[in-house]
Protein backbone atom coordinates (compact mmCIF):
# COMPACT_ATOMS: atom_id res chain seq x y z
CA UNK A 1 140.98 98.30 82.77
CA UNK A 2 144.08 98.80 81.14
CA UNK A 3 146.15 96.28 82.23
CA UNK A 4 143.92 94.22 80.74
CA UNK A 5 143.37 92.43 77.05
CA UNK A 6 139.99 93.18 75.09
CA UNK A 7 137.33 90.54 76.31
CA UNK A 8 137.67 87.15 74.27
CA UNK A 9 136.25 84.09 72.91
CA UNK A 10 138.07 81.52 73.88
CA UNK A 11 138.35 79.17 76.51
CA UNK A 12 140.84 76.13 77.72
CA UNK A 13 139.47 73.08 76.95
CA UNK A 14 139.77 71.70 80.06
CA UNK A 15 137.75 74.55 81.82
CA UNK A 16 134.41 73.43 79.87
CA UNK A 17 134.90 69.88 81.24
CA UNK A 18 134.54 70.36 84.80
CA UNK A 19 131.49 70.05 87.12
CA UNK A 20 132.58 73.14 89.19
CA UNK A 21 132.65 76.71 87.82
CA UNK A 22 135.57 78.14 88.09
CA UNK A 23 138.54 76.10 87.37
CA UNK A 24 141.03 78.30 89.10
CA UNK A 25 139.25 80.11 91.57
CA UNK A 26 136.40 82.41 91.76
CA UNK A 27 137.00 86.34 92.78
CA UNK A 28 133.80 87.14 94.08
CA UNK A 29 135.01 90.12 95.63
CA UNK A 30 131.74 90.46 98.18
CA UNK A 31 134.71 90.87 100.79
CA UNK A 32 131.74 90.42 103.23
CA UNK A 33 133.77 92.43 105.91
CA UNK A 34 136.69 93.74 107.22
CA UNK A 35 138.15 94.54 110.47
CA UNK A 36 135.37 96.00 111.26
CA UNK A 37 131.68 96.37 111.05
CA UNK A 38 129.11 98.73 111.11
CA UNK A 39 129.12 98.74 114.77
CA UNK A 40 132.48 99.88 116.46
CA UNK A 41 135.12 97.58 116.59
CA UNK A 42 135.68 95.30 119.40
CA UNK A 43 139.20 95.70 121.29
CA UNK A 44 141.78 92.81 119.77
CA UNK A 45 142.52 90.05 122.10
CA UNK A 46 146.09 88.81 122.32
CA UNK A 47 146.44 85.22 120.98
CA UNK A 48 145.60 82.18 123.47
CA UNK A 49 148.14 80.17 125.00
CA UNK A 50 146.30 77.20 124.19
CA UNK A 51 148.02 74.62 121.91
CA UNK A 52 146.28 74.17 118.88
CA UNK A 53 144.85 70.41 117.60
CA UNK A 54 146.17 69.16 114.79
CA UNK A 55 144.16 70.26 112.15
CA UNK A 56 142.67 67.77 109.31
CA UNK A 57 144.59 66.89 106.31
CA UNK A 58 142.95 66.98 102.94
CA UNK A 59 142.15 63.41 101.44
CA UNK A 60 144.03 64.74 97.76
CA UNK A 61 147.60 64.56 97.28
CA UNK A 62 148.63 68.12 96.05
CA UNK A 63 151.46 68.90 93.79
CA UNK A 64 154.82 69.67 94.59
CA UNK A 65 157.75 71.88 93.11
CA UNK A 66 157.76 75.07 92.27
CA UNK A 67 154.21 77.03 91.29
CA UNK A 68 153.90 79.36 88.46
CA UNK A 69 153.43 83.20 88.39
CA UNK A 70 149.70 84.31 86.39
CA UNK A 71 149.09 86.81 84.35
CA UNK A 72 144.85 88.38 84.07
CA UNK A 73 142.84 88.64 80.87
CA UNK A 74 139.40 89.90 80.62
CA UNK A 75 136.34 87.59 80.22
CA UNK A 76 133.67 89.80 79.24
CA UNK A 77 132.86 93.01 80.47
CA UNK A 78 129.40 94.77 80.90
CA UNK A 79 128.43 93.36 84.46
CA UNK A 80 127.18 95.19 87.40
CA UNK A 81 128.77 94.22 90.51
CA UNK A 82 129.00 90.34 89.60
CA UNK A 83 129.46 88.31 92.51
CA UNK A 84 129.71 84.45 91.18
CA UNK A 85 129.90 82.66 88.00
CA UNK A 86 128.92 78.88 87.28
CA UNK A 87 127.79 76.92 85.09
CA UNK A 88 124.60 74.74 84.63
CA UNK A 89 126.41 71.20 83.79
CA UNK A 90 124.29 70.94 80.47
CA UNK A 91 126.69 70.57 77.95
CA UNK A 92 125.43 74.31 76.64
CA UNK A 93 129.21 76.11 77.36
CA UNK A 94 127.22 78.24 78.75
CA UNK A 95 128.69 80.62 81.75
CA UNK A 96 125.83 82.31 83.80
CA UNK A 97 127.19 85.58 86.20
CA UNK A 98 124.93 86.48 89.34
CA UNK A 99 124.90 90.19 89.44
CA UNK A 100 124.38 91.72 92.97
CA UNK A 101 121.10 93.46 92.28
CA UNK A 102 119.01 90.32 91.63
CA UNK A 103 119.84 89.24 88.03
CA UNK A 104 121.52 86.28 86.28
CA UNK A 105 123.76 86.88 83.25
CA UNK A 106 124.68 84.47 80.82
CA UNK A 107 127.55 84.28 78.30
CA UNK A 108 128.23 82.17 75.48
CA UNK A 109 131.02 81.96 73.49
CA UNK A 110 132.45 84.68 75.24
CA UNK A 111 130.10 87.34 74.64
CA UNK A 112 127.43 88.74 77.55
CA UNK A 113 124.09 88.11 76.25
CA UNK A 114 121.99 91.10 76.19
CA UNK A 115 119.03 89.90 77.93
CA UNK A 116 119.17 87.92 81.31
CA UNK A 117 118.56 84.68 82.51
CA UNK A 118 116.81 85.55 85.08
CA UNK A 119 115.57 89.27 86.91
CA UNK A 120 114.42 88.72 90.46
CA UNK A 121 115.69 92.90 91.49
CA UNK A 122 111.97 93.15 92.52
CA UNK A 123 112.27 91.29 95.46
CA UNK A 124 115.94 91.62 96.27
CA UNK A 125 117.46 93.98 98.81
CA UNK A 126 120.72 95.33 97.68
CA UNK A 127 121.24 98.21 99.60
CA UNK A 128 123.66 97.15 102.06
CA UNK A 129 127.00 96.55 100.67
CA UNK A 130 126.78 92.72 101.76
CA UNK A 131 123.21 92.26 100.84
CA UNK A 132 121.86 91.41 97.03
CA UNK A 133 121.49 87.77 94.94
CA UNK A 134 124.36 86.20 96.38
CA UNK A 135 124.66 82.54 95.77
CA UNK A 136 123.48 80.55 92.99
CA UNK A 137 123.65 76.64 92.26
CA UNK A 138 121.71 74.43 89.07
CA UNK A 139 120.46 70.83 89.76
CA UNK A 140 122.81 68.15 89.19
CA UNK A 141 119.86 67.14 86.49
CA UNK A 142 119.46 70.45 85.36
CA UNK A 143 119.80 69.46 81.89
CA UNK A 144 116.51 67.38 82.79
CA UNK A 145 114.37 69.26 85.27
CA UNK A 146 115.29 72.54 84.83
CA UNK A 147 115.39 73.42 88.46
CA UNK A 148 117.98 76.00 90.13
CA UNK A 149 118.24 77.70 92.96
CA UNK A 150 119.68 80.89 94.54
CA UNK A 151 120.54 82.91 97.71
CA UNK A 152 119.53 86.28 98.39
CA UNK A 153 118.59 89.28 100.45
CA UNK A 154 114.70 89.55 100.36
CA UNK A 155 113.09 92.94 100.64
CA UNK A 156 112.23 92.65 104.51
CA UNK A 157 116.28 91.34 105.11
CA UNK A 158 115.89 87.73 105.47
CA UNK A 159 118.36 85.47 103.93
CA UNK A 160 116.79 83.45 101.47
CA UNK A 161 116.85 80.55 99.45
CA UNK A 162 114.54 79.84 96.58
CA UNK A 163 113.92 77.47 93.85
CA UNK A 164 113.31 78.11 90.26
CA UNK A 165 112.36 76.74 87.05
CA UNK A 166 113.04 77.69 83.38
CA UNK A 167 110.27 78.44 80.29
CA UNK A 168 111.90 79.04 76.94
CA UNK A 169 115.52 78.45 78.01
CA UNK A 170 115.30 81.32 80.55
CA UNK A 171 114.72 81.88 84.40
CA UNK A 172 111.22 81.76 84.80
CA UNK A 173 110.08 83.94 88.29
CA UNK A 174 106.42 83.07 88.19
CA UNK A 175 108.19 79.42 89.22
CA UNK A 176 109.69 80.69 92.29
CA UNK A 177 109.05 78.58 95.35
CA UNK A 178 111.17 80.19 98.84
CA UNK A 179 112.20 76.57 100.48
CA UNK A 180 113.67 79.69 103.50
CA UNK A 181 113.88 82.66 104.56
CA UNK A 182 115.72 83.55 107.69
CA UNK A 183 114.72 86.65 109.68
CA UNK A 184 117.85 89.13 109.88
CA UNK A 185 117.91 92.06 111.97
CA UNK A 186 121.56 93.23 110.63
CA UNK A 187 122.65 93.90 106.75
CA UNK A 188 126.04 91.98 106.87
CA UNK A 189 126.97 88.44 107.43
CA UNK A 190 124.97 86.83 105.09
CA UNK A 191 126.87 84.02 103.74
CA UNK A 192 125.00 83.32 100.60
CA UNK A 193 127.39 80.32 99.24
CA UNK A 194 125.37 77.46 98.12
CA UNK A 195 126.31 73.56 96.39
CA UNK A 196 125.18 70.20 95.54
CA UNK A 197 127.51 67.64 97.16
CA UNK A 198 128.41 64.52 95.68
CA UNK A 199 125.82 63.37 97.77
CA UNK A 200 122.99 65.07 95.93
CA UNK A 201 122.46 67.31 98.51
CA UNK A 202 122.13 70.71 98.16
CA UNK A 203 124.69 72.65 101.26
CA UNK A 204 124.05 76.45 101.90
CA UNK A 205 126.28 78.91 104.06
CA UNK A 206 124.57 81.52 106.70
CA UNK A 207 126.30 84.00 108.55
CA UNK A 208 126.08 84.57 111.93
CA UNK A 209 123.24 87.31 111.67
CA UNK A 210 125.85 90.11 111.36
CA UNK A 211 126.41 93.51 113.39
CA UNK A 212 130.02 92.66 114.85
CA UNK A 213 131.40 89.88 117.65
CA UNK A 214 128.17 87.72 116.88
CA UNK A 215 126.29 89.70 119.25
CA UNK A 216 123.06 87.15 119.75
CA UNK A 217 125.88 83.92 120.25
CA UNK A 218 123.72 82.32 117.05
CA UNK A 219 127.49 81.03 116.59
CA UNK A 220 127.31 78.47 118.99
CA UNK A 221 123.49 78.13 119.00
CA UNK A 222 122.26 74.86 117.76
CA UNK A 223 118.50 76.05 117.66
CA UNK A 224 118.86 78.36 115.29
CA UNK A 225 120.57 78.43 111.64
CA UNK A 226 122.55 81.51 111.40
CA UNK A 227 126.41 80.78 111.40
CA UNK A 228 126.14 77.61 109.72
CA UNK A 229 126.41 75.57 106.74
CA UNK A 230 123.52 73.91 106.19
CA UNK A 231 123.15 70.32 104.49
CA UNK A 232 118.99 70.08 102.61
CA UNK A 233 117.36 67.63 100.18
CA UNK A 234 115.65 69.58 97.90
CA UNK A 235 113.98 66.23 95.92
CA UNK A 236 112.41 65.29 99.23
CA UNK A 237 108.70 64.62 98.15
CA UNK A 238 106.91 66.69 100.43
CA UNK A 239 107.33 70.32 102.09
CA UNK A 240 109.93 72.94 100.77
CA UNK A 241 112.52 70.80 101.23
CA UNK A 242 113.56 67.21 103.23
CA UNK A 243 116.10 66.39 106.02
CA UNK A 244 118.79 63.87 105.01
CA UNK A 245 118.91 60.79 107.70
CA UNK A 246 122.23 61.12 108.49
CA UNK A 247 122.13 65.09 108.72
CA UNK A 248 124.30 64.92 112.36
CA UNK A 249 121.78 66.36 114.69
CA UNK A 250 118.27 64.93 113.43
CA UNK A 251 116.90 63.94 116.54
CA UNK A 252 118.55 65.83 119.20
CA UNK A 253 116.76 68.71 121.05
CA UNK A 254 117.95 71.96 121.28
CA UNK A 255 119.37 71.61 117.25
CA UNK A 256 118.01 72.16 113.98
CA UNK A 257 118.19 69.00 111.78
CA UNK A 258 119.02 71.37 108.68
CA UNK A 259 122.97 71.94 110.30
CA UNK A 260 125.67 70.61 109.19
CA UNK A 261 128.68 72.43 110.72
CA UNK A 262 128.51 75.02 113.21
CA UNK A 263 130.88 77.80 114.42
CA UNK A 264 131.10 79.91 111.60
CA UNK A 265 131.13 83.60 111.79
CA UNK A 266 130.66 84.40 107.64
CA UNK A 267 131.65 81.43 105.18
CA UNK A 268 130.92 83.56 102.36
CA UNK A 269 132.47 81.13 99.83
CA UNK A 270 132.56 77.20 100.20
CA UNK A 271 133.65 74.61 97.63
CA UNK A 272 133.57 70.77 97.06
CA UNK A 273 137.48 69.27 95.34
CA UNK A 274 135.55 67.70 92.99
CA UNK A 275 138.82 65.13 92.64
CA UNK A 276 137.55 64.22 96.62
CA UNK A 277 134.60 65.73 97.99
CA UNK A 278 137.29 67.29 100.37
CA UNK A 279 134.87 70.52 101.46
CA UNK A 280 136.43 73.43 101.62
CA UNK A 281 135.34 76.77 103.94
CA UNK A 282 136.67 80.14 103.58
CA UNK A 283 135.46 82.19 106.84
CA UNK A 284 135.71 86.03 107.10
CA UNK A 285 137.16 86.88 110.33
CA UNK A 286 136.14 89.35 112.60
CA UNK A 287 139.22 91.70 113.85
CA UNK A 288 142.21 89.95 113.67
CA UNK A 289 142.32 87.09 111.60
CA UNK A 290 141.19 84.94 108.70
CA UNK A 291 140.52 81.74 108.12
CA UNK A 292 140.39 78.43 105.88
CA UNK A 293 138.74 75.57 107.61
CA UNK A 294 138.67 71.43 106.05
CA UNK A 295 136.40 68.77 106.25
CA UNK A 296 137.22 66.11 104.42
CA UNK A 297 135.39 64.01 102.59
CA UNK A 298 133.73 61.41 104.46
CA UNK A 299 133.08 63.22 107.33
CA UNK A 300 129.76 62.50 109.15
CA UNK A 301 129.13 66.19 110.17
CA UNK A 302 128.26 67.96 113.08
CA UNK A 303 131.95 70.07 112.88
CA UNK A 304 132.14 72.62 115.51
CA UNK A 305 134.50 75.71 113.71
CA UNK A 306 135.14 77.05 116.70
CA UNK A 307 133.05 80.77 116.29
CA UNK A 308 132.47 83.18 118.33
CA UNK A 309 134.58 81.36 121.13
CA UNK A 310 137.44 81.33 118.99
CA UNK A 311 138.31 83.87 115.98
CA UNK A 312 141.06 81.14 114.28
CA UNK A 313 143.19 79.01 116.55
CA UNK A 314 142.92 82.25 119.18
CA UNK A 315 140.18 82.87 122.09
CA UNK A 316 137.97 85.34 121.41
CA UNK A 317 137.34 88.10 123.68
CA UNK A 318 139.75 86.29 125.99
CA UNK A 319 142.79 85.49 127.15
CA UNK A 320 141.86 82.05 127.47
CA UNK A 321 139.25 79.73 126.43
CA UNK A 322 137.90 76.42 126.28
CA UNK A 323 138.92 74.79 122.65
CA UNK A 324 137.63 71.17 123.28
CA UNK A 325 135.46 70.27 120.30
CA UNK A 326 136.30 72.95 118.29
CA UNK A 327 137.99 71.96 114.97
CA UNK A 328 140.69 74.60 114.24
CA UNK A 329 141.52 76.10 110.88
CA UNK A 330 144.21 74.48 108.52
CA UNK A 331 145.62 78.20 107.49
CA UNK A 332 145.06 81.19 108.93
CA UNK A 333 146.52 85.18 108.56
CA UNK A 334 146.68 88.19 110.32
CA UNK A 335 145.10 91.68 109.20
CA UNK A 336 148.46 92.68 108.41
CA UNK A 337 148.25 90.45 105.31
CA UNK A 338 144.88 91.44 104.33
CA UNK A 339 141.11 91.81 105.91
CA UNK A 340 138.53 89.53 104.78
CA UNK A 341 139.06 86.49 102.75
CA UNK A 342 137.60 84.90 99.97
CA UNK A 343 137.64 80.72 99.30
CA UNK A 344 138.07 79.44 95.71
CA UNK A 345 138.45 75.77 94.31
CA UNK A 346 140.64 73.08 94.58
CA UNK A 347 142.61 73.29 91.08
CA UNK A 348 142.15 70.14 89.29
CA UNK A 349 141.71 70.98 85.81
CA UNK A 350 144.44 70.36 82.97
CA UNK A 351 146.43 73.58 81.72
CA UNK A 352 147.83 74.78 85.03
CA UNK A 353 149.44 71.11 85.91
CA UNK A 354 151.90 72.43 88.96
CA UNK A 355 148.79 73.75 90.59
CA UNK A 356 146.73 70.12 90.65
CA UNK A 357 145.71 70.13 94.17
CA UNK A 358 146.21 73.60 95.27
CA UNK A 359 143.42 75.47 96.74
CA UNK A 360 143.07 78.82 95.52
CA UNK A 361 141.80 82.32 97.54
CA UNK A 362 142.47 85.58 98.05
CA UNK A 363 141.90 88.80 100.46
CA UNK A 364 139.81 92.07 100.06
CA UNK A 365 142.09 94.46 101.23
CA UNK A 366 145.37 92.67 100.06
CA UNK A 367 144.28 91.38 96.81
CA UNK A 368 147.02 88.58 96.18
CA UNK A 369 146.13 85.26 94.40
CA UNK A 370 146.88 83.15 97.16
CA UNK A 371 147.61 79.02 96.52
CA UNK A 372 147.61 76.64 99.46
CA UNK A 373 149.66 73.56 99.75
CA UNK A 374 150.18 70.49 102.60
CA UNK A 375 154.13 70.38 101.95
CA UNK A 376 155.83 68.13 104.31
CA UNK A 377 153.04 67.76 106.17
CA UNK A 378 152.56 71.21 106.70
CA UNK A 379 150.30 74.01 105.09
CA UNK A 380 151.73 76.22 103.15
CA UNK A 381 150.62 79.60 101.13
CA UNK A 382 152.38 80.48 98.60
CA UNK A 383 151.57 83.95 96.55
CA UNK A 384 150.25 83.14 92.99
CA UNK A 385 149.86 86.26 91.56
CA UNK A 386 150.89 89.94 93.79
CA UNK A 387 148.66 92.60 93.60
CA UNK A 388 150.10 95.19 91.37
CA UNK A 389 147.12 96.37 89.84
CA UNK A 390 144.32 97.36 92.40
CA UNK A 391 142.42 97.41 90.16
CA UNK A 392 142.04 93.39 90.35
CA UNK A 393 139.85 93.95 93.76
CA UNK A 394 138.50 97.20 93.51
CA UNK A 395 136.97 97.52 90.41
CA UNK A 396 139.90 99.63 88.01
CA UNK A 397 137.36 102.49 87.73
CA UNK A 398 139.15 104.77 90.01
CA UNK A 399 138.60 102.77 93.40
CA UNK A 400 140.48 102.98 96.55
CA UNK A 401 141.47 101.40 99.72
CA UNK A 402 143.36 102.33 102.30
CA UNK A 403 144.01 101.18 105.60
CA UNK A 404 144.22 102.87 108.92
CA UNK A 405 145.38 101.66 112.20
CA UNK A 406 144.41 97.61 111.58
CA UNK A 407 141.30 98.90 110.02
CA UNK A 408 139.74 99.30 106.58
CA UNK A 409 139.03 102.14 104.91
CA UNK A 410 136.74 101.74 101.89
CA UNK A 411 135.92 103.50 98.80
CA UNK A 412 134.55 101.24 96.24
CA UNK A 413 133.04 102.09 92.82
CA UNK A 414 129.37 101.33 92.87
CA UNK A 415 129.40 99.64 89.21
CA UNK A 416 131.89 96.78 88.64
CA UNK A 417 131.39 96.05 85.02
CA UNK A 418 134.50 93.37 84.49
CA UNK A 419 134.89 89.19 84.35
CA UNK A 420 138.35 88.68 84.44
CA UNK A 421 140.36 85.20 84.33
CA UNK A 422 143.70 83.79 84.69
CA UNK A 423 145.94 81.99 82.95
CA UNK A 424 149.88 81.04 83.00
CA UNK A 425 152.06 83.78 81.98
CA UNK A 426 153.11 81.31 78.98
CA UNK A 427 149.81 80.23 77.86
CA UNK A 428 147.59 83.14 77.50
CA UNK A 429 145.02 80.95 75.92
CA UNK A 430 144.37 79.05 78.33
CA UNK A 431 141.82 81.70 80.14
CA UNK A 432 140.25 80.56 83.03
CA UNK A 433 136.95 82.45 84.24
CA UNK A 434 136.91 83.95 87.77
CA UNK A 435 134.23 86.36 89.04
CA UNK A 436 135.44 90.00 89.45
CA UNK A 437 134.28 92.56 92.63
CA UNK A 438 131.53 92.51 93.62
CA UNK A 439 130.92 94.68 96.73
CA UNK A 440 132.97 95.95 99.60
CA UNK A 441 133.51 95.71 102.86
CA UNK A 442 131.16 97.99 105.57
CA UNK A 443 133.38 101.13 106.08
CA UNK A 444 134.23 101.52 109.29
């Protein structure tokens, strides 16, 4: 990439002291879909009527004044289609990159290690351009156990989550153990996020089961745990995993005790302010708009987003619709300003101090760093970083996107070989790693 400065070795201080990844925000440009899916689109709907609630406010107190403009610097380079990085919380420095074919990359001291952490491509399915090893998180006592886990697309489509262990400092696959794996009859919409609360539980997103306009409902369907973020304890003593007591529906019929927020059409990326517990949830939208959704922390669960009823704070499908106990989005967009989101972090760490309490994400299509703010009560985005390079989303190897009546048009390269970061214009050491794209959306 031209635009960019020969891969490096060193890193902000503050970045290795924090117990999430990325300290600005994490790229994963999976771009899980656009306007669009692989079905034909479904005929926009005009906005409701309805008046919106008032959405919830986050628990942190952002900053204020103006925000500064960021300039990119590569990480390493090397990768294939790298869609998250993370780190293990062992005091190694460590940085460990989930490629999309089924292995995990690790890099110390800035430079990609030659052989990987750990090579699952055997079983993964990453044919579709939203299916591969999608998600992974380490054990708050990884340092101790030596257990991790990941998301991915197995061979027969389901989305799964597994458990592994380590032998010899590396990934060991003969250790697998699949706590899930959730039958999927469509390639896209296959969430894939996963995290360890400050709770010590482990949360994991699903999509909605994919094709386009959620066509089974598994939105709004309790009994099943597609479109949902679900809430497990993985050091539960018996059976692939345990049920946390005060998981919101244990108990009631008609709902899996594994949920715990509903409504979601594809929360490909999720993340915890690890200044809060606020939880943050990034939801691609299906043909109008996009979507960032709050709960903060302390909430008991059981959140209804609002899916496939409502795409946003507007009816689905309909004129009009029924919004009661649906909890609407903090910040929302339009396809004209882009086509399929992706959530980053909460910035809390030390060499970007104007941007303490800002929660960082961009788009697909439109590629700008995006920070957003409660300023006077109200939300706010405010553009980081404009796209002037495509290259930033779609790979600098001679990728393309173009857009076509409110639709995407993709044309991605099939190897994505960068890590880039950010940093202030005015302190270009202060690199901070974010995951570069990863796959594109379905064309359409």
């Amino acid at each position: 990439m031209s635009h960019l400065s020969p891969s490096f070795t060193r890193f902000s201080r503050s970045f290795w002291a924090l117990p999430i990844p990325a300290v600005l925000v994490f790229l994963a440009m999976i771009a899980s879909d656009c306007s669009g899916d692989d079905t034909p689109a479904v005929t926009p709907t005009p906005p409701s009527t309805a008046t919106p609630g008032t959405p919830p406010a986050a628990t942190g107190t952002p900053s204020s004044g103006a925000l500064p403009k960021l300039a990119l610097q590569q990480v390493v380079g090397g990768l294939t289609r790298p869609t998250f990085v993370t780190h293990a919380g062992d005091g190694s420095g460590r940085l460990f990159v989930v490629e999309k074919p089924g292995r995990i990359r690790t890099v110390r001291n800035g430079v990609l290690e030659p052989e990987p952490f750990l090579d699952i491509t055997g079983i993964v399915l990453a044919t579709g351009n939203e299916q591969g090893l999608l998600g992974l998180a380490f054990h708050p006592r990884f340092a101790e156990n030596g257990r991790f886990f990941v998301t991915y697309t197995g061979r027969d489509g389901t989305n799964s989550l597994a458990e592994y262990g380590v032998t010899g400092g590396k990934g060991d696959p003969s250790k697998a153990k699949v706590l899930f794996a959730i039958p999927d009859k469509y390639p896209n919409h296959n969430g894939g996020m996963l995290a360890f609360g400050r709770d010590g539980y482990l949360y994991v997103s699903t999509g909605d089961g994919g094709s386009g306009g959620d066509p089974d409902g598994n939105g709004q369907n309790r009994d099943v745990l597609l479109g949902k973020i679900l809430r497990l304890d993985v050091n539960a003593a018996q059976g692939p995993y345990g049920i946390p007591a005060s998981n919101p529906f244990v108990g009631q019929s008609g709902a899996r005790p594994e949920i715990w927020a509903y409504g979601l059409r594809n929360p490909w990326r999720f993340s915890f302010d690890r200044a809060t517990g606020d939880l943050w949830i990034a939801d691609v939208g299906q043909n109008q708009y996009e979507e960032v959704n709050l709960q903060p922390a302390g909430s008991a669960g059981g959140e209804n987003y609002g899916w496939d009823v409502m795409e946003a704070s507007h009816c689905y499908g309909a004129s009009t619709c029924d919004q009661s106990g649906k909890v609407l989005p903090i910040h929302e967009y339009a396809h004209s300003l882009g086509c399929s989101i992706t959530g980053g972090y909460v910035y809390r760490g030390a060499a970007i101090p104007a941007l303490a309490g800002a929660y960082l994400y961009t788009d697909y299509c439109r590629g700008d760093l995006i920070a957003l703010r409660q300023q006077g009560g109200r939300w706010q985005a405010e553009t980081l970083r404009a796209r002037r390079e495509r290259q930033l989303i779609r790979g600098g190897r001679g990728g393309r996107n173009l857009r076509r009546r409110g639709q995407c048009r993709h044309h991605f390269p099939r190897r994505r070989r960068t890590l880039i970061g950010v940093s202030p214009q005015s302190a270009a050491r202060d690199i901070l790693p974010v995951p570069a794209g990863a796959h594109a959306p379905a064309a359409t």
